[in-house]
C-alpha atoms as a PDB file:
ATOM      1  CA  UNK A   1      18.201  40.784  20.809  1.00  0.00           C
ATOM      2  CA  UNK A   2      14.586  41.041  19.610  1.00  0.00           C
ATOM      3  CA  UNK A   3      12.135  38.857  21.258  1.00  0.00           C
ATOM      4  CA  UNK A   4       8.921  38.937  19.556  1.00  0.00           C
ATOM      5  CA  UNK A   5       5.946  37.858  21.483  1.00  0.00           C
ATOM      6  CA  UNK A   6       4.183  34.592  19.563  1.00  0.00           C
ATOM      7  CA  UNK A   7       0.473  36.410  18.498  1.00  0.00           C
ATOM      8  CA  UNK A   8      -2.104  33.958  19.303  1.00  0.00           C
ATOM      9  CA  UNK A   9      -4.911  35.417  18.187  1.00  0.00           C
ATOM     10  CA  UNK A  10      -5.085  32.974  15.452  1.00  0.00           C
ATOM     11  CA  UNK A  11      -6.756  30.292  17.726  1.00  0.00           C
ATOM     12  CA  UNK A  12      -9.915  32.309  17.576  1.00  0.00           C
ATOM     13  CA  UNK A  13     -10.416  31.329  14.162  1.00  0.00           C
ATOM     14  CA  UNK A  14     -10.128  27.985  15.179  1.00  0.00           C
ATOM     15  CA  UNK A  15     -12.247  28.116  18.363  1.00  0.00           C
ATOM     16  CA  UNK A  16     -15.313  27.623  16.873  1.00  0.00           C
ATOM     17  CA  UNK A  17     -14.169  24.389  15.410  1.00  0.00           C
ATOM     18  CA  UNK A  18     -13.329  23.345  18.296  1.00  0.00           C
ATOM     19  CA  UNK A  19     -16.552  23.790  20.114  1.00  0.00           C
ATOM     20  CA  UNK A  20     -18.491  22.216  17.187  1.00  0.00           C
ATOM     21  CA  UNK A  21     -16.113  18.715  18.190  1.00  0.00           C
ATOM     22  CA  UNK A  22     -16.875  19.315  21.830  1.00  0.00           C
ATOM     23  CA  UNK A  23     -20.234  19.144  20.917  1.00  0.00           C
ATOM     24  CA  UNK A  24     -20.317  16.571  17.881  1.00  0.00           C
ATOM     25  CA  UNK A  25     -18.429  14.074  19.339  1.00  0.00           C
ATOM     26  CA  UNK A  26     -15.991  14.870  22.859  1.00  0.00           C
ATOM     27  CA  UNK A  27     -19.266  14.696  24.894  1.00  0.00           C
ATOM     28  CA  UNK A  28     -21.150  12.005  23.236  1.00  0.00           C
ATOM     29  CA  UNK A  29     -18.089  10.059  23.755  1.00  0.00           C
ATOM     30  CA  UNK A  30     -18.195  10.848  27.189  1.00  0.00           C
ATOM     31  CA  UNK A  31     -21.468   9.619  27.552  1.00  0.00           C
ATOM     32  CA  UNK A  32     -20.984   6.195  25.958  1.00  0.00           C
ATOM     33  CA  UNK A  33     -17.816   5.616  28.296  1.00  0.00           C
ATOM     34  CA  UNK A  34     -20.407   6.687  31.325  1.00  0.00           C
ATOM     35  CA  UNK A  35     -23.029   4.345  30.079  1.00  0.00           C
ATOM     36  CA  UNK A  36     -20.512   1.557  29.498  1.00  0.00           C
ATOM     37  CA  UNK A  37     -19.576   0.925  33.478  1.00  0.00           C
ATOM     38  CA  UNK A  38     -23.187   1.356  34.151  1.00  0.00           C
ATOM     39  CA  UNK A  39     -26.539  -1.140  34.673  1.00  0.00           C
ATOM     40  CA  UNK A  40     -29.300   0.947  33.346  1.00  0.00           C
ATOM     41  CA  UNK A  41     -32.569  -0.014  34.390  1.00  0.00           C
ATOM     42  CA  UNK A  42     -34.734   3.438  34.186  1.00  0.00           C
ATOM     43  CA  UNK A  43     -34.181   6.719  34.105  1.00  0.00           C
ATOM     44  CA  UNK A  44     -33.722   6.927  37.626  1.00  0.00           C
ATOM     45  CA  UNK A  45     -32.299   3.788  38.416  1.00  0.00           C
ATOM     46  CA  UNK A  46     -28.433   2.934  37.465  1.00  0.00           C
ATOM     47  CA  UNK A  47     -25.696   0.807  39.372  1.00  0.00           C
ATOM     48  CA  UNK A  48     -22.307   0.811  38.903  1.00  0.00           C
ATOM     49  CA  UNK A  49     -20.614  -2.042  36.999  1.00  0.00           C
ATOM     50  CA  UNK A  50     -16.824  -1.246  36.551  1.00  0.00           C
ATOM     51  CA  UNK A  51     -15.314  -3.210  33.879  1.00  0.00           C
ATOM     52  CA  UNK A  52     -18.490  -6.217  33.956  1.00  0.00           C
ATOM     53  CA  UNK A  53     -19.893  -5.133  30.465  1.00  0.00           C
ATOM     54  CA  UNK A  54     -16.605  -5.474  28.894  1.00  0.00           C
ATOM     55  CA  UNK A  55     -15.626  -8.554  30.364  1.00  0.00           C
ATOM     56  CA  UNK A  56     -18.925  -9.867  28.919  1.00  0.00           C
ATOM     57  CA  UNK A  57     -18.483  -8.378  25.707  1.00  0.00           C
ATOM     58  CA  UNK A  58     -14.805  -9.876  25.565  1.00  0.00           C
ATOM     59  CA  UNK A  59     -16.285 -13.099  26.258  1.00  0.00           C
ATOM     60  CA  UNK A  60     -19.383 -13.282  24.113  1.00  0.00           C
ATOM     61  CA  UNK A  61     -18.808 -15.981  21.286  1.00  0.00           C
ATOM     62  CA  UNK A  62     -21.432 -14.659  18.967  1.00  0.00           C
ATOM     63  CA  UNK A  63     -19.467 -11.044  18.834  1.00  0.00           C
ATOM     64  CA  UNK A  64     -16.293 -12.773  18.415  1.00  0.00           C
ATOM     65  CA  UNK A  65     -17.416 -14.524  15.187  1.00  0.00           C
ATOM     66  CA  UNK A  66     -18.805 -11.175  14.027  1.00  0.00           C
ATOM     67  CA  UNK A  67     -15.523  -9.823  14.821  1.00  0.00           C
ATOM     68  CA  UNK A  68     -14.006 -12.780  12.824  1.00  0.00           C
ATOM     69  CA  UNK A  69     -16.379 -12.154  10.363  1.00  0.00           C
ATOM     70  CA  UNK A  70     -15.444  -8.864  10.273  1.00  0.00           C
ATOM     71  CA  UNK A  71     -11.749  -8.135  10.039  1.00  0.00           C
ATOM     72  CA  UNK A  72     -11.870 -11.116   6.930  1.00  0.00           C
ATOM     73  CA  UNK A  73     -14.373  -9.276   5.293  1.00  0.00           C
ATOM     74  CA  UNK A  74     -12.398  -5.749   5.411  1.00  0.00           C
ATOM     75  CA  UNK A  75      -8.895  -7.760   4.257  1.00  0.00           C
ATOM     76  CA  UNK A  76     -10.433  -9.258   1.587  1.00  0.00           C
ATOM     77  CA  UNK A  77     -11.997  -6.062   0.605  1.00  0.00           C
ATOM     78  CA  UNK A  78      -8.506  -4.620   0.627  1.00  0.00           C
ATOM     79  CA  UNK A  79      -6.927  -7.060  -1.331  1.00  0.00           C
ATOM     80  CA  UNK A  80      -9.289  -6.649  -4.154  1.00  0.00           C
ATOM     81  CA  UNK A  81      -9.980  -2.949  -4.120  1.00  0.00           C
ATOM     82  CA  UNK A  82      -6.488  -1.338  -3.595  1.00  0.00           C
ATOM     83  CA  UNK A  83      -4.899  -3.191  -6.695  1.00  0.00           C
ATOM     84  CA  UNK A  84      -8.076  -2.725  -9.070  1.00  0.00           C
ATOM     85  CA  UNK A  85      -8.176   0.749  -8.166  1.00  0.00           C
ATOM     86  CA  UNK A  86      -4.848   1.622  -8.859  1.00  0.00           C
ATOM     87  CA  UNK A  87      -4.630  -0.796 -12.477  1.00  0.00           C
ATOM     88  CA  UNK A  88      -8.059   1.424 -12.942  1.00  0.00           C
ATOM     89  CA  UNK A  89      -6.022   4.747 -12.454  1.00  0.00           C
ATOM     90  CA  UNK A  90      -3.512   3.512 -14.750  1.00  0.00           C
ATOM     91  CA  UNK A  91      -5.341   2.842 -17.511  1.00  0.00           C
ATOM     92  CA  UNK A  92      -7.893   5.471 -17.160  1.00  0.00           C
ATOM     93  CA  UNK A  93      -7.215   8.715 -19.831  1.00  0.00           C
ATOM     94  CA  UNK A  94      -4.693  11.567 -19.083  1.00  0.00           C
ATOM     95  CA  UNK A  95      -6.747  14.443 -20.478  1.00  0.00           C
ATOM     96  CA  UNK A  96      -8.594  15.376 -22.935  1.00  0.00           C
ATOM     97  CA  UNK A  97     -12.948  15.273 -22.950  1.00  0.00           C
ATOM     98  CA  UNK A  98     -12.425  11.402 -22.819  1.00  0.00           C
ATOM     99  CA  UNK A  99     -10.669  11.509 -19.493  1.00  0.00           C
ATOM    100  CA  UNK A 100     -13.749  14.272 -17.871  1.00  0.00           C
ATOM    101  CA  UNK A 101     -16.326  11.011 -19.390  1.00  0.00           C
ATOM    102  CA  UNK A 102     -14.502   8.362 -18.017  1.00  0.00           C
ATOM    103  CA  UNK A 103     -14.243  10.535 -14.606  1.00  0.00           C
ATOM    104  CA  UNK A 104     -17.856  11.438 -14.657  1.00  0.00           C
ATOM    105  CA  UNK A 105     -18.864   7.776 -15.481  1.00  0.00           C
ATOM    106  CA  UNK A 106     -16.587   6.230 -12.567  1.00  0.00           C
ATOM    107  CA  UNK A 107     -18.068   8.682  -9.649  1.00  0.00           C
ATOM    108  CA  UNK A 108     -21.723   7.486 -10.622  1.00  0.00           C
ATOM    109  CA  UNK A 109     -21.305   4.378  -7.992  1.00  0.00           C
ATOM    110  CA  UNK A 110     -20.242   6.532  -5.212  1.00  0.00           C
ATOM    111  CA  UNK A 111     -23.453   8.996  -5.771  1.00  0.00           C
ATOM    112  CA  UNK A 112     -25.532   6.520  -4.723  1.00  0.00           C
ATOM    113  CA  UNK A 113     -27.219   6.025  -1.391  1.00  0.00           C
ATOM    114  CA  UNK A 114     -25.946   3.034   0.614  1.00  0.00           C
ATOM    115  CA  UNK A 115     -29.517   1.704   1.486  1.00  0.00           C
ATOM    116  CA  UNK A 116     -30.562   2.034  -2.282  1.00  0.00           C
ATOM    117  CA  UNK A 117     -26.700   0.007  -3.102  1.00  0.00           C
ATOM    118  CA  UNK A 118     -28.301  -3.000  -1.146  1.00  0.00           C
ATOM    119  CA  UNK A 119     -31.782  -2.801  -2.717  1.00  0.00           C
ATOM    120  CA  UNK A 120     -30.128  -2.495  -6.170  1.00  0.00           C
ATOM    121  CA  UNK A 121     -28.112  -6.161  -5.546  1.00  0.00           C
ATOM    122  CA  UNK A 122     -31.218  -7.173  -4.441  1.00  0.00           C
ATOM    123  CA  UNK A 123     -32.989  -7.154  -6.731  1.00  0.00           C
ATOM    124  CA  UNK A 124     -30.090  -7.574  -9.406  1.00  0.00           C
ATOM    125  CA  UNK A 125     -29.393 -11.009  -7.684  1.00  0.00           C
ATOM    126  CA  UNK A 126     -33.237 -12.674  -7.515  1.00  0.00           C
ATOM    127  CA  UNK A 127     -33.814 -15.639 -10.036  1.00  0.00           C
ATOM    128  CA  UNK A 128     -36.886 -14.438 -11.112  1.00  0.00           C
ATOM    129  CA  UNK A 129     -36.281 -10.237 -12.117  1.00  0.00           C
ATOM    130  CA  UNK A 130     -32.241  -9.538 -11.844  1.00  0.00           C
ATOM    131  CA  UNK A 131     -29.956 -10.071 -14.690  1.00  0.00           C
ATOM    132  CA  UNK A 132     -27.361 -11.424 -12.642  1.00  0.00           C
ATOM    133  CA  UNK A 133     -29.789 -13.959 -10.879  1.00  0.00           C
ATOM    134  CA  UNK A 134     -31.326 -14.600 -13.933  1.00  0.00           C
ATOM    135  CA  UNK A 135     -28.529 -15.309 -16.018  1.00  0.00           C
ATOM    136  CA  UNK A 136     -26.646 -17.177 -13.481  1.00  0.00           C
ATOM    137  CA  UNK A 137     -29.780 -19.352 -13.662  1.00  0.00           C
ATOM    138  CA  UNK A 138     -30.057 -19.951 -17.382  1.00  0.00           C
ATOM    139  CA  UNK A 139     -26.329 -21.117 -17.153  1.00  0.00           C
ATOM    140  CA  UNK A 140     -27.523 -23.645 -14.508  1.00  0.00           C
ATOM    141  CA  UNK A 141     -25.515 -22.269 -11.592  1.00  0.00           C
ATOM    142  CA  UNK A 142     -27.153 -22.624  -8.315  1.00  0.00           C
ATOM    143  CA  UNK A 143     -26.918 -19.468  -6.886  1.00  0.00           C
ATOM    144  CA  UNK A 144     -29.347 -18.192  -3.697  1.00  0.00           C
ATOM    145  CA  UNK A 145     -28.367 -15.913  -0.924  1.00  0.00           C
ATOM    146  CA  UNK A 146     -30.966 -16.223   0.984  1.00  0.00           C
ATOM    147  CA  UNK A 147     -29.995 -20.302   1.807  1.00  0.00           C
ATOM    148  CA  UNK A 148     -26.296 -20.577   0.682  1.00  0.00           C
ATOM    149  CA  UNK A 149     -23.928 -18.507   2.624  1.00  0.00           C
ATOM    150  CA  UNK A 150     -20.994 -18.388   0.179  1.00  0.00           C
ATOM    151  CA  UNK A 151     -23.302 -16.902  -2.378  1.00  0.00           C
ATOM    152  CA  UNK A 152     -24.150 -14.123  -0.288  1.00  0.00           C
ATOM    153  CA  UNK A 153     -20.711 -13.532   1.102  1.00  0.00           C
ATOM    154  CA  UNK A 154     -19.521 -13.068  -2.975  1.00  0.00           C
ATOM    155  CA  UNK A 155     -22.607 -10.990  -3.778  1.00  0.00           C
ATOM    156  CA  UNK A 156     -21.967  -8.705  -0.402  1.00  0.00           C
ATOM    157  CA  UNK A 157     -18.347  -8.413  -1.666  1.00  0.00           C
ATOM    158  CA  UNK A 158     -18.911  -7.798  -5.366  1.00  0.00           C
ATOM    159  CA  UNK A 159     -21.126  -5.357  -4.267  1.00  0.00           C
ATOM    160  CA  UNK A 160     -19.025  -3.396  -2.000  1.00  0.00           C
ATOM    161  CA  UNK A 161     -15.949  -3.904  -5.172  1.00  0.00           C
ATOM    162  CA  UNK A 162     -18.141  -1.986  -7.144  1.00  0.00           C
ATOM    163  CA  UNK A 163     -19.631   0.659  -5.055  1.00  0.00           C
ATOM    164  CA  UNK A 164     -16.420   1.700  -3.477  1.00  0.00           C
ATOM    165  CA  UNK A 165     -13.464   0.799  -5.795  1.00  0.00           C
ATOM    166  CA  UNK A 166     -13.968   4.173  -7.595  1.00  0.00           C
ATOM    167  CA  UNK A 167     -12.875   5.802  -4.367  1.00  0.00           C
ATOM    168  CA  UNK A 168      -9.343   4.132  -4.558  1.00  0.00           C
ATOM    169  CA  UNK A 169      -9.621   4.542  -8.697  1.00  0.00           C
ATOM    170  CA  UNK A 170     -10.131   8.429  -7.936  1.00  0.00           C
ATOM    171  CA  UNK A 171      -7.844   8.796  -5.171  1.00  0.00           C
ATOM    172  CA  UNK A 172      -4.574   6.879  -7.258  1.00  0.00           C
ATOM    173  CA  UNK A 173      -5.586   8.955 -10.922  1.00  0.00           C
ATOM    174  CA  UNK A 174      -5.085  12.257  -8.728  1.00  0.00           C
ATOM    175  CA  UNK A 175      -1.434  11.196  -7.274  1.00  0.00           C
ATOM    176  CA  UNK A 176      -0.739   9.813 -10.528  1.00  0.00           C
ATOM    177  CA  UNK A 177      -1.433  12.852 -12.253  1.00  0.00           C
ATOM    178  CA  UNK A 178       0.190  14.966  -9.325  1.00  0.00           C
ATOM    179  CA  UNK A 179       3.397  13.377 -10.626  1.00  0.00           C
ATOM    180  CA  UNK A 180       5.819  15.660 -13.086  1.00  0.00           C
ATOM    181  CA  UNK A 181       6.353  14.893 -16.302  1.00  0.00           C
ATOM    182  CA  UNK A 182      10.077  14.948 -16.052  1.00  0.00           C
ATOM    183  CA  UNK A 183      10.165  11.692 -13.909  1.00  0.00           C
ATOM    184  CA  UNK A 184       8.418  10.309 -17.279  1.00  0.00           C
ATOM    185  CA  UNK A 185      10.733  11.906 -19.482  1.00  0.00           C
ATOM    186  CA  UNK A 186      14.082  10.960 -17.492  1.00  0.00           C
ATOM    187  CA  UNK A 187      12.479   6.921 -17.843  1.00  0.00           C
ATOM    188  CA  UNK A 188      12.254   7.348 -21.407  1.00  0.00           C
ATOM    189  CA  UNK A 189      15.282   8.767 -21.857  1.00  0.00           C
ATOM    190  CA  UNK A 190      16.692   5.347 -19.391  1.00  0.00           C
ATOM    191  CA  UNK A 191      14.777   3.104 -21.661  1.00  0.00           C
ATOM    192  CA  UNK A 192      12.674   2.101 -18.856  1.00  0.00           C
ATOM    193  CA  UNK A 193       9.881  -0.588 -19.235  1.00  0.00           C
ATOM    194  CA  UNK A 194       6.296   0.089 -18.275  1.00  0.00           C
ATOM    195  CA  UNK A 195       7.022  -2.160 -14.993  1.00  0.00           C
ATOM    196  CA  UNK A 196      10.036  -0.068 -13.517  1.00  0.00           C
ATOM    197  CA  UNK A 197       8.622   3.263 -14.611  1.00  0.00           C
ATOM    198  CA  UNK A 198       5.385   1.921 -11.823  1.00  0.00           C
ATOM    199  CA  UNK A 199       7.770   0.387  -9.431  1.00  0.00           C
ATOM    200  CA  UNK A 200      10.434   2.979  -9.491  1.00  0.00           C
ATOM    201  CA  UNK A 201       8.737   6.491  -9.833  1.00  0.00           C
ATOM    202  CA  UNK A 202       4.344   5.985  -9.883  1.00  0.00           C
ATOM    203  CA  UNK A 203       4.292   3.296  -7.149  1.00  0.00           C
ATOM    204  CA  UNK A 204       6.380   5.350  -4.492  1.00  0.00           C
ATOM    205  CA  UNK A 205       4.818   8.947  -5.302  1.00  0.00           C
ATOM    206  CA  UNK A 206       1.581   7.198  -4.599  1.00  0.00           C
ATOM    207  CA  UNK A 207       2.910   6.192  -1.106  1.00  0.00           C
ATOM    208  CA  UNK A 208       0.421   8.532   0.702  1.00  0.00           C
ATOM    209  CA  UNK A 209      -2.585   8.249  -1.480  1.00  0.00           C
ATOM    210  CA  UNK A 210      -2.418   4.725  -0.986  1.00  0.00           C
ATOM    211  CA  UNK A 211      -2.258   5.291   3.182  1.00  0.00           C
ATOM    212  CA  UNK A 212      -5.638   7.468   2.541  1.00  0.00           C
ATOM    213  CA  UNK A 213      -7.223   4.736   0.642  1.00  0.00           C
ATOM    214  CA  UNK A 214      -6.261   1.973   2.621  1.00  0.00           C
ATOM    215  CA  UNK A 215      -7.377   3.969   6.083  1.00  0.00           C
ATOM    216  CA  UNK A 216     -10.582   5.122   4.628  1.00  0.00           C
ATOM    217  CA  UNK A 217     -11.514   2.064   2.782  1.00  0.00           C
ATOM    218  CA  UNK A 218     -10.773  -0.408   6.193  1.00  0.00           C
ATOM    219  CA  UNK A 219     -12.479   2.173   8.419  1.00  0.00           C
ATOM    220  CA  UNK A 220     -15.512   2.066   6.544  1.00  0.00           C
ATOM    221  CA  UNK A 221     -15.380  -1.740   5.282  1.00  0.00           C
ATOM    222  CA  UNK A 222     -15.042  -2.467   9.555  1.00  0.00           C
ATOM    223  CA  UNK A 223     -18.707  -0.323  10.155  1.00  0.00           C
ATOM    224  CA  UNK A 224     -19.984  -1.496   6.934  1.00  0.00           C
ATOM    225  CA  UNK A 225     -23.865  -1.993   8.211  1.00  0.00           C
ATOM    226  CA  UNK A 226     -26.903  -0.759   5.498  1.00  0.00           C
ATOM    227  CA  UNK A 227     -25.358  -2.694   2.249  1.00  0.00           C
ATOM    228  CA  UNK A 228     -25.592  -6.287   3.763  1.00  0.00           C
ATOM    229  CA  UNK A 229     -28.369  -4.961   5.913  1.00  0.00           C
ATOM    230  CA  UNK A 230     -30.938  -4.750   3.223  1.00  0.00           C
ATOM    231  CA  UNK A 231     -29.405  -7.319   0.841  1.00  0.00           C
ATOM    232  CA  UNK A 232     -29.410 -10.077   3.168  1.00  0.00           C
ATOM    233  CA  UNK A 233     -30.319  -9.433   6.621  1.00  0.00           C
ATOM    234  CA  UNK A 234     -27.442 -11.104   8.495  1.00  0.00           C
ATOM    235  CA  UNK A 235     -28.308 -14.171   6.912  1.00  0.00           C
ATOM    236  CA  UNK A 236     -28.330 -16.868   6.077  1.00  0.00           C
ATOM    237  CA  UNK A 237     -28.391 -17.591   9.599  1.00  0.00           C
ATOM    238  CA  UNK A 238     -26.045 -15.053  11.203  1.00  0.00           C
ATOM    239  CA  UNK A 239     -23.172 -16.045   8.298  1.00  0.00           C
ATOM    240  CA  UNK A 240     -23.335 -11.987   7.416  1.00  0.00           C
ATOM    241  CA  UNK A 241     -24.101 -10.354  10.236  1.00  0.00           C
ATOM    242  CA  UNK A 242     -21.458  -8.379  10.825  1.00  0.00           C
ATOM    243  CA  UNK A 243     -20.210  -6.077  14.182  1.00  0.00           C
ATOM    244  CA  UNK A 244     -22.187  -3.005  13.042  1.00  0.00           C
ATOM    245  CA  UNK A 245     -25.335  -5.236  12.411  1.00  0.00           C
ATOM    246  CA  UNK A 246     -25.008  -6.984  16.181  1.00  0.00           C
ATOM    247  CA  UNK A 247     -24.458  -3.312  17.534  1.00  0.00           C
ATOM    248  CA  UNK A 248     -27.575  -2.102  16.638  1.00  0.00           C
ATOM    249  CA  UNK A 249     -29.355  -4.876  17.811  1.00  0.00           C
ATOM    250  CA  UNK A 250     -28.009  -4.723  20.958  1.00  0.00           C
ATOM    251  CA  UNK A 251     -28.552  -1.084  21.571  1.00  0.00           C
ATOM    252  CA  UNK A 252     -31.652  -0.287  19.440  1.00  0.00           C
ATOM    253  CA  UNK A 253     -33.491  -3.853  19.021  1.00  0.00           C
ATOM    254  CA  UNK A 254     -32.403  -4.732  23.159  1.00  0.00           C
ATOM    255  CA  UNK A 255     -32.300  -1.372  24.833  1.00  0.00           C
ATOM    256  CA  UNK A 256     -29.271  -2.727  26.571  1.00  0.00           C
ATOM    257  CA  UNK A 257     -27.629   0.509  27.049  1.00  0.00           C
ATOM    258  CA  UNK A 258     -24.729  -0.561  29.198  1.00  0.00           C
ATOM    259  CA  UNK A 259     -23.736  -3.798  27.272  1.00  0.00           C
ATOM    260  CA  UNK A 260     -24.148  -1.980  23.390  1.00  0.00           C
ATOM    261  CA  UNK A 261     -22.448   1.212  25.201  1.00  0.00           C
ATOM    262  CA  UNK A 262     -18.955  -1.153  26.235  1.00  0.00           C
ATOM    263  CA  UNK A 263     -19.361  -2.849  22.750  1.00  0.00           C
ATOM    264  CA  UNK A 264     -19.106   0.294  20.946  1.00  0.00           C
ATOM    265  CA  UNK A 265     -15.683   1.756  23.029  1.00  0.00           C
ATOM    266  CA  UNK A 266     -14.258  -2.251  21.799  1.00  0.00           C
ATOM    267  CA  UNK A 267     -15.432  -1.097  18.211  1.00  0.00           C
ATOM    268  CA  UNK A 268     -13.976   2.478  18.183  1.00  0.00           C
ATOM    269  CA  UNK A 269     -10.843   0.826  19.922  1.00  0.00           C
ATOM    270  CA  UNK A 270     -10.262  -1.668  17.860  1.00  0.00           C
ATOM    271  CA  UNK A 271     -11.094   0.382  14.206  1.00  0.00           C
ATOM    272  CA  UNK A 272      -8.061   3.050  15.615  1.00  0.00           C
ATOM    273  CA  UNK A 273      -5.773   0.393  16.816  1.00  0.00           C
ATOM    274  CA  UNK A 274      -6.083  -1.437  13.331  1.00  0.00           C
ATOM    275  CA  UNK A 275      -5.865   2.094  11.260  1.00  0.00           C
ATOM    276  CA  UNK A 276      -2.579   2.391  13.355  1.00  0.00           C
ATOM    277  CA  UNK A 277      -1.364  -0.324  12.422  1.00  0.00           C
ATOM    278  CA  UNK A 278      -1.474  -0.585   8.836  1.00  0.00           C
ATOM    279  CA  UNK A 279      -0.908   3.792   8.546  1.00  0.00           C
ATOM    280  CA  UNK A 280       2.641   2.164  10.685  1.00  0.00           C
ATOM    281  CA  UNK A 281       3.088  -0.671   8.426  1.00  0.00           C
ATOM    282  CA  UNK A 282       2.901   1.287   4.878  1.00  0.00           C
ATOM    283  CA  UNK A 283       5.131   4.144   6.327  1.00  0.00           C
ATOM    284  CA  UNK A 284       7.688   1.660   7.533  1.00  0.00           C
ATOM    285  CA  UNK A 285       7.862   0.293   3.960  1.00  0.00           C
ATOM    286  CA  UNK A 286       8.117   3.742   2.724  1.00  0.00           C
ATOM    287  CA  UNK A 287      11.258   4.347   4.268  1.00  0.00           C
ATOM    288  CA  UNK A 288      12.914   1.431   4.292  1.00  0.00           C
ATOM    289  CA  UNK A 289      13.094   1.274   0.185  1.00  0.00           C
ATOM    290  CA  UNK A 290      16.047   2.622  -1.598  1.00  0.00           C
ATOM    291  CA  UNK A 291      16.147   5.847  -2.648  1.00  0.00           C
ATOM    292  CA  UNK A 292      17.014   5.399  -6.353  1.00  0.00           C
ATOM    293  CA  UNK A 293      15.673   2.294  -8.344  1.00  0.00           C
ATOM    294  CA  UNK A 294      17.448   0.780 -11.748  1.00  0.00           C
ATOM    295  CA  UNK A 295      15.171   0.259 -14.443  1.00  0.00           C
END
């Protein structure tokens, strides 16, 4: 019997990788968790805390309605972006130069900056210089984000529909063209309609698309911070401040190292815990359809 010895020289090409993480984001993460169970006073001069800075976090009520805040912002985000990017995908052309245009035309949102996306609804939404402001005005609605907070919660969420719906657009056209054309032909040859050829063959081969775009667009909805940052501030009042936005006024604005460290381990906890959950749910659903579909 020949035994061959497993050749593991392959992990050298990966070894540098590896360091690069160490480096990146294994020791910084270290040093938050050290920070977290820590009082902080100097340079020289740290106590132990144990678990007091999470306790406090826990029980802080202005974090928990930014965490409120937060997770109702990134579902409703969800609920408008996955289904608009995927009736985007499907009406968006197959080939052809018209299909390279309408490609070329849909990326131009996600080119720009996130700090220049705010400033842009900024000034987009004043009264006196934006078109939206402006013609809101002329059709006498009252519409201010600066003193009503529903008006800025729409504006902050029409923004973010716009900026980052061309992700999910992009990500469905590619699974929807990764699909053969015999699934196509074999519907028209059923007689299929238009609804059971996207429930029966496009909707399930864009099963794992659809787990990318949901994971990437909650991950990044959840530490959404520069967008609402410069269009609003947090306000009115604190009704857009959001977990990201009380973070780095803890840490940066307060210095307090020990608290903003604990808050940030919460954060990172609670963004994987959530990503498990729905990467779970949608892979669950996956497998408990049928495998064949009538039309």
């Amino acid at each position: 019997m020949n035994n061959k010895v497993p050749n593991n020289r392959a992990w050298l090409l990966v070894l540098p990788m590896l360091v690069l993480v160490a480096f990146s984001a294994i020791i910084p993460l270290m040093t938050v968790v050290n920070y977290s169970v820590q009082d902080v006073l100097g340079p020289n001069a740290r106590f132990f805390t144990g678990t007091e800075w999470f306790q406090s976090m826990l029980n802080d009520d202005a974090l928990q309605a930014a965490f409120l805040r937060q997770i109702s912002f990134s579902l409703i985000i969800l609920a408008i972006q996955i289904p608009l990017g995927i009736g985007i995908a499907l009406i968006m052309p197959k080939r052809g130069w018209q299909a390279s245009a309408v490609l070329i035309l849909i990326t131009l949102p996600l080119l720009i900056p996130w700090n220049v996306v705010g400033s842009i609804w900024q000034i987009f939404t004043r009264g006196d210089i934006g078109l939206m402001g402006w013609g809101l005005r002329e059709l006498g609605i009252e519409y201010n984000i600066t003193r009503n907070a529903g008006d800025a919660w729409v504006t902050i969420i029409l923004m973010d529909v716009w900026h980052w719906t061309p992700l999910v657009a992009m990500l469905c056209y590619s699974g929807l063209r990764s699909i053969p054309e015999a699934y196509y032909q074999a519907a028209r040859i059923d007689r299929a309609s238009k609804w059971a050829v996207f429930r029966y063959i496009q909707l399930p081969k864009l099963t794992n698309v659809l787990v990318i775009a949901v994971l990437l667009r909650f991950m990044h909805s959840f530490m959404i911070y520069a967008e609402p940052f410069v269009l609003t501030g947090g306000g009115p009042g604190s009704a857009t401040t959001f977990l990201s936005q009380s973070l780095t006024t803890m840490a940066v604005g307060q210095q307090d190292l020990g608290p903003s460290a604990a808050f940030s381990l919460i954060y990172f906890l609670v963004i994987l815990l959530v990503s498990w959950v729905f990467y779970t749910t949608i892979m669950n659903m996956q497998k408990d359809k049928p495998p064949h579909g009538g039309a």
